[in-house]
N, C-alpha and C. Protein backbone atom coordinates (compact mmCIF):
# COMPACT_ATOMS: atom_id res chain seq x y z
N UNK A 1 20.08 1.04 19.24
CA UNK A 1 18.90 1.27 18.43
C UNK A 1 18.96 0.47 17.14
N UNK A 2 19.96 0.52 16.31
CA UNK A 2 19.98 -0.33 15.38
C UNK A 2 20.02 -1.91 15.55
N UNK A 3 20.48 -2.39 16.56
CA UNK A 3 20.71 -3.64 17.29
C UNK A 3 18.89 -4.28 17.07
N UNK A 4 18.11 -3.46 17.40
CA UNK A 4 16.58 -3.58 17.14
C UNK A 4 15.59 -3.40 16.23
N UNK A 5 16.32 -2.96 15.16
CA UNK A 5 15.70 -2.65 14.00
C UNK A 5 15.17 -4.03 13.23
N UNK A 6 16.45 -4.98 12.76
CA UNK A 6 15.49 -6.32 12.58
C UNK A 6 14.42 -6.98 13.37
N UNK A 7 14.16 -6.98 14.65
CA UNK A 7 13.35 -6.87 15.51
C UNK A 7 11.87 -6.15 14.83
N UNK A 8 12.26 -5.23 15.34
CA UNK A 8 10.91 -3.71 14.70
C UNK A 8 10.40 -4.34 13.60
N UNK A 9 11.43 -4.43 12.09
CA UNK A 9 10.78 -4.44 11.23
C UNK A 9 9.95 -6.38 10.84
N UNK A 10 10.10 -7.35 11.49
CA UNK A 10 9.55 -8.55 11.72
C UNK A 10 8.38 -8.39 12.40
N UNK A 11 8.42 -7.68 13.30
CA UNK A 11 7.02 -7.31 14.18
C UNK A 11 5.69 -6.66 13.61
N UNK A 12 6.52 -5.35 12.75
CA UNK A 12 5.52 -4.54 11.95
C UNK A 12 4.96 -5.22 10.95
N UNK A 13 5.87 -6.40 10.33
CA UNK A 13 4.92 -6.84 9.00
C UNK A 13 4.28 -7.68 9.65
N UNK A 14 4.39 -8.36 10.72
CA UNK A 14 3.30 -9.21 11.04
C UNK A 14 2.32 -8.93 11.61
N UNK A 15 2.23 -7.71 12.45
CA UNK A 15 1.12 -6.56 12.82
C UNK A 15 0.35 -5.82 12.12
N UNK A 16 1.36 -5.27 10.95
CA UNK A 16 0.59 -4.67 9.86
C UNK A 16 -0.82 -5.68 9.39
N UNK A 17 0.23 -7.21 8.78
CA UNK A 17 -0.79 -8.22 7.62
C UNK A 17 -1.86 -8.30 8.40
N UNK A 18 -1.70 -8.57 10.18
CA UNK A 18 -3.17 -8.45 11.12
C UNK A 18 -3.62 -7.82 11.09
N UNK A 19 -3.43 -6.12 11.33
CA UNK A 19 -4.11 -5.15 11.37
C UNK A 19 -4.68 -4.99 10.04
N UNK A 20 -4.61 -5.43 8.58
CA UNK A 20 -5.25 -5.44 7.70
C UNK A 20 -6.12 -6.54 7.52
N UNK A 21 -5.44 -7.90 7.92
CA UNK A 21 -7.03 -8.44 7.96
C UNK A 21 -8.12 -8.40 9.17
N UNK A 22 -7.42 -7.85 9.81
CA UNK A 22 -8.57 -7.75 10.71
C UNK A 22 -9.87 -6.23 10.62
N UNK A 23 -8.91 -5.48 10.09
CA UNK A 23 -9.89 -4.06 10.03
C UNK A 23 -10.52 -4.09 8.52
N UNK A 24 -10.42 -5.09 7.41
CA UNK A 24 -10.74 -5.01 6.43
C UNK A 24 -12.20 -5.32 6.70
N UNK A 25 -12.41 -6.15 6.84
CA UNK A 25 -13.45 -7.10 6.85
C UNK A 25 -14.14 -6.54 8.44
N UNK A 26 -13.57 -5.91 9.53
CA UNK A 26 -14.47 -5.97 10.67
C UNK A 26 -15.10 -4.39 10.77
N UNK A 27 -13.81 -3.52 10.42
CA UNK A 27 -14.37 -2.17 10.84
C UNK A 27 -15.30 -1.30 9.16
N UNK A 28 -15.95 -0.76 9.98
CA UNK A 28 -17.45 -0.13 9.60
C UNK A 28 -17.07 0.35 8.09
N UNK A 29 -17.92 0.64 7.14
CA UNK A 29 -17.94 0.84 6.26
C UNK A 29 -18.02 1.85 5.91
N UNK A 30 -17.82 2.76 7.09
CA UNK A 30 -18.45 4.48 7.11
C UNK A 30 -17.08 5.40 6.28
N UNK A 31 -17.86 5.97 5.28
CA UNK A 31 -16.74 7.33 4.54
C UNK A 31 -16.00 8.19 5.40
N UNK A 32 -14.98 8.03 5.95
CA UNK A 32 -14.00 9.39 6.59
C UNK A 32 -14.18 10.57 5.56
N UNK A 33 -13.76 10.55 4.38
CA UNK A 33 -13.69 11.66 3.36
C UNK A 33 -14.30 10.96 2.29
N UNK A 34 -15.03 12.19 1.40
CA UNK A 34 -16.07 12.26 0.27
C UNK A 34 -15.58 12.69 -0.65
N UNK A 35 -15.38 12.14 -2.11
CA UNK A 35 -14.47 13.38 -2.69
C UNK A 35 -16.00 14.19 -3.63
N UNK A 36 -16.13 15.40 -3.86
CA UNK A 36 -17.36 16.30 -3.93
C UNK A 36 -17.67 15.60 -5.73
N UNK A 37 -19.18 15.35 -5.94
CA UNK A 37 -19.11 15.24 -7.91
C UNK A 37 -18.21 14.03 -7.94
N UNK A 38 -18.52 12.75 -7.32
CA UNK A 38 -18.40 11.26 -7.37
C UNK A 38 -19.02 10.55 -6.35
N UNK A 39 -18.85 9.22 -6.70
CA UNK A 39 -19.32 8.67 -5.65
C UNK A 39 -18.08 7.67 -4.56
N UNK A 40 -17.30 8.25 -4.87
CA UNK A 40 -16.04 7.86 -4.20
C UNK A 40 -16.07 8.55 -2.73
N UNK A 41 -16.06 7.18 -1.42
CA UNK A 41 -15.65 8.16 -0.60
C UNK A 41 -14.26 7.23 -0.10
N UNK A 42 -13.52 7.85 0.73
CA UNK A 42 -11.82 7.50 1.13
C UNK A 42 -12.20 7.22 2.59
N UNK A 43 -11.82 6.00 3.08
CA UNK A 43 -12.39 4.80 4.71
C UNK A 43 -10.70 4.91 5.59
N UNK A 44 -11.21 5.15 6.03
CA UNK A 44 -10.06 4.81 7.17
C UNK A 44 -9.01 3.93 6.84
N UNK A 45 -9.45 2.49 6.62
CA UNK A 45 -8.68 1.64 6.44
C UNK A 45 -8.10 1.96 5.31
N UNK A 46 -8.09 2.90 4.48
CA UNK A 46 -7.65 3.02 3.11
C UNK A 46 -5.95 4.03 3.61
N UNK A 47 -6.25 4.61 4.16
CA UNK A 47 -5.22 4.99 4.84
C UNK A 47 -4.32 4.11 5.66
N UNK A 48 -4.35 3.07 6.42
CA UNK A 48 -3.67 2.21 6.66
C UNK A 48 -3.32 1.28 5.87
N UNK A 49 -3.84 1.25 4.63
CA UNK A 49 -3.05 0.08 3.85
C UNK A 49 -1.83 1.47 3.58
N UNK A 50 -2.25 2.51 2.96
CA UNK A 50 -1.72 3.48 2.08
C UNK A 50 0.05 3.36 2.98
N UNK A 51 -0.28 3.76 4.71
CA UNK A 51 0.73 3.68 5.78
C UNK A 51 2.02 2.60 5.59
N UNK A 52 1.28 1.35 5.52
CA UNK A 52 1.96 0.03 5.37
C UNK A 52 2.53 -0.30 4.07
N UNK A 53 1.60 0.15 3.00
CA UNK A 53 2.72 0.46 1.63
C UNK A 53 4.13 1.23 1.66
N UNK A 54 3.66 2.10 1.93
CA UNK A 54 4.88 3.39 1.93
C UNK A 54 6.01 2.61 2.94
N UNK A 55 5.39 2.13 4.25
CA UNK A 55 6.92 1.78 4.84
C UNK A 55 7.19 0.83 4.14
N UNK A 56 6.37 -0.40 3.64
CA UNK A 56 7.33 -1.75 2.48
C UNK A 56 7.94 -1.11 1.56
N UNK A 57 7.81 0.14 0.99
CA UNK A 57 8.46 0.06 -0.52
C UNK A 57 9.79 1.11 0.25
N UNK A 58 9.46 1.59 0.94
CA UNK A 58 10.90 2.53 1.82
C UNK A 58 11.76 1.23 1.97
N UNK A 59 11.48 0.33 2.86
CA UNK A 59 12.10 -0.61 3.46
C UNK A 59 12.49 -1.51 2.14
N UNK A 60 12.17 -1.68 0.86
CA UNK A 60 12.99 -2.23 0.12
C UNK A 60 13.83 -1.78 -0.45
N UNK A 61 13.20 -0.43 -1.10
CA UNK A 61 14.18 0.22 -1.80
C UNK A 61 15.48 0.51 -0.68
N UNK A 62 15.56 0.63 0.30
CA UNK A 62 16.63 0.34 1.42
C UNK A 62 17.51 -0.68 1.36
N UNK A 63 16.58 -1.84 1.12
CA UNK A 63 17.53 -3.28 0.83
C UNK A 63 18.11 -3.00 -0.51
N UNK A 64 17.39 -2.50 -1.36
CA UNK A 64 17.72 -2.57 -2.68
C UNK A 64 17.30 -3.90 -3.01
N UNK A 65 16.31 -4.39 -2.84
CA UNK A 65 15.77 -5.71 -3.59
C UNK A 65 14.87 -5.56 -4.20
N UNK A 66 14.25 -4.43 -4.51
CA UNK A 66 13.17 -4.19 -5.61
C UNK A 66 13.57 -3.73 -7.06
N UNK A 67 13.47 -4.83 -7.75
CA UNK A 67 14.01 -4.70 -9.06
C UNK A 67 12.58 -4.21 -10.31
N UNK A 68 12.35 -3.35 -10.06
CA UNK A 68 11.47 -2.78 -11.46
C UNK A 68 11.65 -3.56 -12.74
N UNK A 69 12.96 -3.91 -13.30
CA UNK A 69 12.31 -4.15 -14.55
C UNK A 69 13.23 -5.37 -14.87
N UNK A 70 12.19 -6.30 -13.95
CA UNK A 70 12.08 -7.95 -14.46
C UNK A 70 10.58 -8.44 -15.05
N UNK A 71 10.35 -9.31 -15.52
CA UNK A 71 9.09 -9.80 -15.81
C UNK A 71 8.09 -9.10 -15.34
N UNK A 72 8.04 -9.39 -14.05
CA UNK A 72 6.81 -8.39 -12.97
C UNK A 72 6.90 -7.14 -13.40
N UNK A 73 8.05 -6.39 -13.12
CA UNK A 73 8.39 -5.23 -13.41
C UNK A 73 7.71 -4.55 -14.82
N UNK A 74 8.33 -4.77 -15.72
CA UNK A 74 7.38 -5.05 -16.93
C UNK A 74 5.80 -4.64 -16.96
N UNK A 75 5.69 -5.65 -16.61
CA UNK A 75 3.83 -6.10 -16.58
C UNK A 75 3.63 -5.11 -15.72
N UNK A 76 3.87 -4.57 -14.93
CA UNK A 76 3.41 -3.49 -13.72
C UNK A 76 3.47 -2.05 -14.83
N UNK A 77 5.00 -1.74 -15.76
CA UNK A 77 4.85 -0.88 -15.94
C UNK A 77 3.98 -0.35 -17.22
N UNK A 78 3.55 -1.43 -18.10
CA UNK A 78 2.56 -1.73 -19.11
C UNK A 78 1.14 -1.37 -18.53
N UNK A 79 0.90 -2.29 -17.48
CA UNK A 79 -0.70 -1.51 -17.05
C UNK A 79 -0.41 -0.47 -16.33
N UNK A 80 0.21 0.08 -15.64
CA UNK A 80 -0.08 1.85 -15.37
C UNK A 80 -0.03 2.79 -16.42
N UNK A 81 1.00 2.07 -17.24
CA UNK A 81 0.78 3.03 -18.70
C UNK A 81 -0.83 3.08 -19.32
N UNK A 82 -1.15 1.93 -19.27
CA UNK A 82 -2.36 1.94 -20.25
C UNK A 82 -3.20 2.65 -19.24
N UNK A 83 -3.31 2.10 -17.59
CA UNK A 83 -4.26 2.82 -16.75
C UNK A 83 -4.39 4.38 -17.39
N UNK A 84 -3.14 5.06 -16.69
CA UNK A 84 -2.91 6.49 -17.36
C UNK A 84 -3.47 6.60 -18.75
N UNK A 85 -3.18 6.07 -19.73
CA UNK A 85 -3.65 6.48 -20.51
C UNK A 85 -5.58 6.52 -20.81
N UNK A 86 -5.82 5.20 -20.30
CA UNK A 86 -7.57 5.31 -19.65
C UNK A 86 -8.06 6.21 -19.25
N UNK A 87 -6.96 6.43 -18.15
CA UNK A 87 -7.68 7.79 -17.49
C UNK A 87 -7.90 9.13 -17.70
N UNK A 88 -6.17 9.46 -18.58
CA UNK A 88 -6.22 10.67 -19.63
C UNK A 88 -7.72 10.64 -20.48
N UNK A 89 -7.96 9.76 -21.14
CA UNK A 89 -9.14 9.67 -22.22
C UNK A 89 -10.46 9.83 -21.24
């Protein structure tokens, strides 16, 4: 089983990046969920990016190659701060 894991995980990112461009742009525009008092509704495909995030950031923090606080790192954690704070206000 492990013998196949580099396997698996080469396959999935290149299935995933398809399965996102292909359902971005082709499948329907229709709201799965509404959230009530906005005009926000949550699409299907929003859930499959959400899917394919979660396993990339599992799968790095695994490698341990995701370094938070380099340059990028930084700059990432500056605008969620300010986001949050936007959003608090």
């Amino acid at each position: 089983m492990l013998k196949l894991w580099p396997k698996f995980e080469a396959v999935f990112f290149k299935y995933s990046l398809a399965a996102i461009l292909l359902a971005i742009p082709l499948y329907p525009k229709f709201p799965l969920l509404e959230i009530p008092s906005t005009s926000v509704a949550v699409r299907l495909e929003d859930f499959l990016i959400l899917g394919i995030f979660i396993f990339w950031a599992v799968w790095y923090i695994r490698r341990r190659e995701l370094r938070l606080f380099g340059k990028v790192g930084i700059t990432l954690l500056v605008f969620f701060a300010i986001t949050l704070l936007s959003t608090l206000s």
